[in-house]
C-alpha atoms as a PDB file:
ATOM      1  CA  UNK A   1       3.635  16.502  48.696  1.00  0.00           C
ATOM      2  CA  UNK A   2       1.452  19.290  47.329  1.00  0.00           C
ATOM      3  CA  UNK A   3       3.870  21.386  44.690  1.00  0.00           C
ATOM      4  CA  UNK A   4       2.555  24.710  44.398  1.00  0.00           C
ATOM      5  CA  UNK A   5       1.265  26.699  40.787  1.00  0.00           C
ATOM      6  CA  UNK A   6       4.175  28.813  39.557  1.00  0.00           C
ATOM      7  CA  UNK A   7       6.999  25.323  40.491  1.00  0.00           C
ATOM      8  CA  UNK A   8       4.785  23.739  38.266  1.00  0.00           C
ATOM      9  CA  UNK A   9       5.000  26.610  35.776  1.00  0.00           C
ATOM     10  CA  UNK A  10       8.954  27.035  36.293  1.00  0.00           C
ATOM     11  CA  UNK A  11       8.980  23.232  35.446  1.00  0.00           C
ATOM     12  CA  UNK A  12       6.912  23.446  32.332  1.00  0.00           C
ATOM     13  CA  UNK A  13       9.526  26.332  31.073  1.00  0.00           C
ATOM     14  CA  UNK A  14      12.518  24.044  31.770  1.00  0.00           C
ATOM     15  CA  UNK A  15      11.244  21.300  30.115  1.00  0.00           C
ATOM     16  CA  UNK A  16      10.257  23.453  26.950  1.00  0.00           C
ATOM     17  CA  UNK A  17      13.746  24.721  26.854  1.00  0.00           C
ATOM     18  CA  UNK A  18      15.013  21.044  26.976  1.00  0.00           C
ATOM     19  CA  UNK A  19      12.694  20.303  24.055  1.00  0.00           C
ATOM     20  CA  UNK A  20      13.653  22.904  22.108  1.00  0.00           C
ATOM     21  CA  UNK A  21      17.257  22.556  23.100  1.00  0.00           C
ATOM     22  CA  UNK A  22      16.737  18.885  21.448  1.00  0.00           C
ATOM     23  CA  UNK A  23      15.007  20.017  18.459  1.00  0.00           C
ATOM     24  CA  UNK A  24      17.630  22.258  17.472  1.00  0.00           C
ATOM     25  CA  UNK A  25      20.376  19.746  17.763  1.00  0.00           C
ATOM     26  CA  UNK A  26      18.052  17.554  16.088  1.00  0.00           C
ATOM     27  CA  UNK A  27      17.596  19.809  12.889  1.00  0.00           C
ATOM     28  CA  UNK A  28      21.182  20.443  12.931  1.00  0.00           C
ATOM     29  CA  UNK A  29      22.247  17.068  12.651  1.00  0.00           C
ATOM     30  CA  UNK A  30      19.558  16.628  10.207  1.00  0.00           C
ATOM     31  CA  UNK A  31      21.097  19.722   8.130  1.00  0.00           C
ATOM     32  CA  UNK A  32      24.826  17.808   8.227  1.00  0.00           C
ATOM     33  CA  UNK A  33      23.816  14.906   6.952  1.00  0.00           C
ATOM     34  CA  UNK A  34      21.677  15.931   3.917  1.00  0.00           C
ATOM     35  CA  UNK A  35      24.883  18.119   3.551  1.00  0.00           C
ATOM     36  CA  UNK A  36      27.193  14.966   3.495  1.00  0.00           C
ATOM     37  CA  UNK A  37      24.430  13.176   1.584  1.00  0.00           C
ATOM     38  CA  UNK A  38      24.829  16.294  -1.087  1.00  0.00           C
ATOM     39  CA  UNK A  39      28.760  15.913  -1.299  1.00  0.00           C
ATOM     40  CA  UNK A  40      28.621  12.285  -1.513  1.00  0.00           C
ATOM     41  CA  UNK A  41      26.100  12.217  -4.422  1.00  0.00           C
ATOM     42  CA  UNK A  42      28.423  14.967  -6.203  1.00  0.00           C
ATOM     43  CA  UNK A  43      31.191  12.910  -5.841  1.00  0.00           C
ATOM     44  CA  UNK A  44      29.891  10.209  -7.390  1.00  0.00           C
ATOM     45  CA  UNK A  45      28.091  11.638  -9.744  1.00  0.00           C
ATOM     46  CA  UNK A  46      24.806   9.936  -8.542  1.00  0.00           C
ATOM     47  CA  UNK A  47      21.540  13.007  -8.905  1.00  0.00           C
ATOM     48  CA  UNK A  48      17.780  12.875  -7.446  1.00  0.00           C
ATOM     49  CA  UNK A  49      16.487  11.314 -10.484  1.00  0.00           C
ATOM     50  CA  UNK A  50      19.173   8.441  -9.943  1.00  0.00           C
ATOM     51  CA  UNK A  51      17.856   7.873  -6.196  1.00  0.00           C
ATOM     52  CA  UNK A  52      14.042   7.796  -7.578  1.00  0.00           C
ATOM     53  CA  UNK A  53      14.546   5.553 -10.384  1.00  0.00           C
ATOM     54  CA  UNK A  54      16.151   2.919  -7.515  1.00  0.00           C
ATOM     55  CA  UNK A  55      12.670   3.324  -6.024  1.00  0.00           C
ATOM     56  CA  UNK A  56      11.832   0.329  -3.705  1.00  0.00           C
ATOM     57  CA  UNK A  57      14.389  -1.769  -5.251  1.00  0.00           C
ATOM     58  CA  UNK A  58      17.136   0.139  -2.872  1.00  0.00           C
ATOM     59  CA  UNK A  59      15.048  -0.392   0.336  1.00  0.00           C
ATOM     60  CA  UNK A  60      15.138  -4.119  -0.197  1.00  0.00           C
ATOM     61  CA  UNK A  61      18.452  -4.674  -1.405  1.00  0.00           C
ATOM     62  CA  UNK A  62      19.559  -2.842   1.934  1.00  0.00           C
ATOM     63  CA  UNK A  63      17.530  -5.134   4.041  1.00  0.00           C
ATOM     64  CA  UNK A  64      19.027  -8.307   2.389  1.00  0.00           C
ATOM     65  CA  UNK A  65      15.981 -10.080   0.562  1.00  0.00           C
ATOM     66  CA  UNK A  66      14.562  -9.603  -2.733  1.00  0.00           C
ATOM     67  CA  UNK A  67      11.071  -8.217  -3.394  1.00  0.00           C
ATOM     68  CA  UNK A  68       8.680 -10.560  -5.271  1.00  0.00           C
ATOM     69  CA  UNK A  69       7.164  -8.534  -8.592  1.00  0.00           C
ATOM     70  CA  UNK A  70       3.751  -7.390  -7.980  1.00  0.00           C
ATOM     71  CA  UNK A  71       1.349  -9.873  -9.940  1.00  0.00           C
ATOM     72  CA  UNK A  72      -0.566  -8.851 -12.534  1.00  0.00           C
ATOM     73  CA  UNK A  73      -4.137  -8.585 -11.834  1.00  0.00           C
ATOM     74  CA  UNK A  74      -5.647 -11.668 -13.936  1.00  0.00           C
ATOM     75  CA  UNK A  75      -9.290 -11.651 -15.293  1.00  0.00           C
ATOM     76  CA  UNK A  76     -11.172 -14.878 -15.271  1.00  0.00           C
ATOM     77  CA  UNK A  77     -13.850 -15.309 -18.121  1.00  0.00           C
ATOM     78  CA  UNK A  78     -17.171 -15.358 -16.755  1.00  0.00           C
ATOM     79  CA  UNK A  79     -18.822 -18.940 -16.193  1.00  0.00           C
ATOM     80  CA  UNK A  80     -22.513 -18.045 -15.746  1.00  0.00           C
ATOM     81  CA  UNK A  81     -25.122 -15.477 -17.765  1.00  0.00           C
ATOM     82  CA  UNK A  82     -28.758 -14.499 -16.514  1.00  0.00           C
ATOM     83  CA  UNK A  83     -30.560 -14.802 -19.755  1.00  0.00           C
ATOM     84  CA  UNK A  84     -33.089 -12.412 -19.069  1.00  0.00           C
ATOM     85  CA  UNK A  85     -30.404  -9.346 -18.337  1.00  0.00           C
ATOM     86  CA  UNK A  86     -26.680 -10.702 -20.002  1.00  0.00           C
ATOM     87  CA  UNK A  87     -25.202 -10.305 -16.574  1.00  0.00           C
ATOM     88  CA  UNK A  88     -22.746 -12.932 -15.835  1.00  0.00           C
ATOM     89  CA  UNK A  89     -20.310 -14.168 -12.661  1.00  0.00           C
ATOM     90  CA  UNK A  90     -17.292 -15.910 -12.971  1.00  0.00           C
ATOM     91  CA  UNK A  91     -18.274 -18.650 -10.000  1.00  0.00           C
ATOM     92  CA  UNK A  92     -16.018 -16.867  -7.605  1.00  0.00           C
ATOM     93  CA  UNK A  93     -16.732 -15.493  -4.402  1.00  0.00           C
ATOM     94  CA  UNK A  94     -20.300 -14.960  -3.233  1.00  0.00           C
ATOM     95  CA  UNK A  95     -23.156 -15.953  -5.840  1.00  0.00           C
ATOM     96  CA  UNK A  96     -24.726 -12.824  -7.194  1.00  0.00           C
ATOM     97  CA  UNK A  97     -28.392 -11.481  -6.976  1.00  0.00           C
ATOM     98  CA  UNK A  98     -29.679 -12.675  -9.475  1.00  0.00           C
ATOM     99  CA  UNK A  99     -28.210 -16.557  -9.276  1.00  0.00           C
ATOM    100  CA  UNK A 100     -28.955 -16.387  -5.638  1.00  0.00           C
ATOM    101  CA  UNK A 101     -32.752 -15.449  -6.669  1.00  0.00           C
ATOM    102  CA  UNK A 102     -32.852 -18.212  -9.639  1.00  0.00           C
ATOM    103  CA  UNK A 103     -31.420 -21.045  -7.196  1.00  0.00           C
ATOM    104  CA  UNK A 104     -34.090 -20.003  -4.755  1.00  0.00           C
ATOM    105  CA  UNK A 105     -37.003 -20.617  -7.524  1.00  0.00           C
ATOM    106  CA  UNK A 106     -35.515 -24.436  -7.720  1.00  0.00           C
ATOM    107  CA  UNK A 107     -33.310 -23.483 -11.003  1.00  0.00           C
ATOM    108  CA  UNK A 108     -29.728 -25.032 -10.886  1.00  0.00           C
ATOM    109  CA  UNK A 109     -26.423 -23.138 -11.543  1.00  0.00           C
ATOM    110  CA  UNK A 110     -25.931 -25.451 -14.527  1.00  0.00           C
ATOM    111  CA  UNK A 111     -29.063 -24.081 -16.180  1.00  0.00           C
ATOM    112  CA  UNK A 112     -26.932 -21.107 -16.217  1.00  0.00           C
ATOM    113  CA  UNK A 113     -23.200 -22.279 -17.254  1.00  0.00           C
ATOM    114  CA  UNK A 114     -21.974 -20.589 -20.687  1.00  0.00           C
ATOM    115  CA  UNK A 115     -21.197 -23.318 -22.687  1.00  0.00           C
ATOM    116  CA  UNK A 116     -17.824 -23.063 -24.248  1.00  0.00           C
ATOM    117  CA  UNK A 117     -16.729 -22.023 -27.351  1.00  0.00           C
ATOM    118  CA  UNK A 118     -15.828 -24.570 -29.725  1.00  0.00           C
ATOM    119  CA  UNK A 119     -12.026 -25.035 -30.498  1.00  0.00           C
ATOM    120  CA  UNK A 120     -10.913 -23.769 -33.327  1.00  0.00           C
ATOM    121  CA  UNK A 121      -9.935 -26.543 -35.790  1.00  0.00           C
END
């Protein structure tokens, strides 16, 4: 069934009323409760600064499990040095450049290793 220009066009102009019908009831609720929020936080005293310092801490209490502390990023003392330039690697991840050039002449990584410091007595 073929529906003609302008009942497409009053159709478009009802549903844009209906959307803008729900947006307003939308922004009005939204307006009540920050309002309730606001009356709420007076009566008990609690202000903005209160609701940042609770930060992420808040969002996981309300969901019922605790949030592991973030780790501290370790740094892991370098293993092997390029004699010719002082660059080093650590012997994690992908060997770099340089290594990757040195093993290819027939060198070995242990040619390589930075011997450790001696212990102090």
């Amino acid at each position: 069934m073929a529906r003609s220009y302008e009942a497409i066009k009053k159709q478009i102009a009802r549903l844009e009323a209906q959307a803008k019908a729900l947006e307003s009831a939308r922004d009005s609720k939204k307006a009540k409760s920050i309002e309730r929020v606001k009356a709420l936080m007076k009566k008990l005293g609690v202000s903005a600064q209160d609701l940042a310092a609770a930060g992420p801490r808040a969002k996981s209490a309300v969901k019922g499990r605790r949030r592991a502390a973030p780790k501290a990023a370790s740094t892991v003392a370098p293993k092997y040095r390029d004699p010719d330039t002082g660059a080093t690697w650590t012997g994690r991840g992908r060997p770099p450049v340089w290594l990757a050039q040195k093993l290819a002449q027939n060198h070995t990584k242990e040619e390589y290793l930075i011997s450790p410091a001696p212990a102090a007595v």
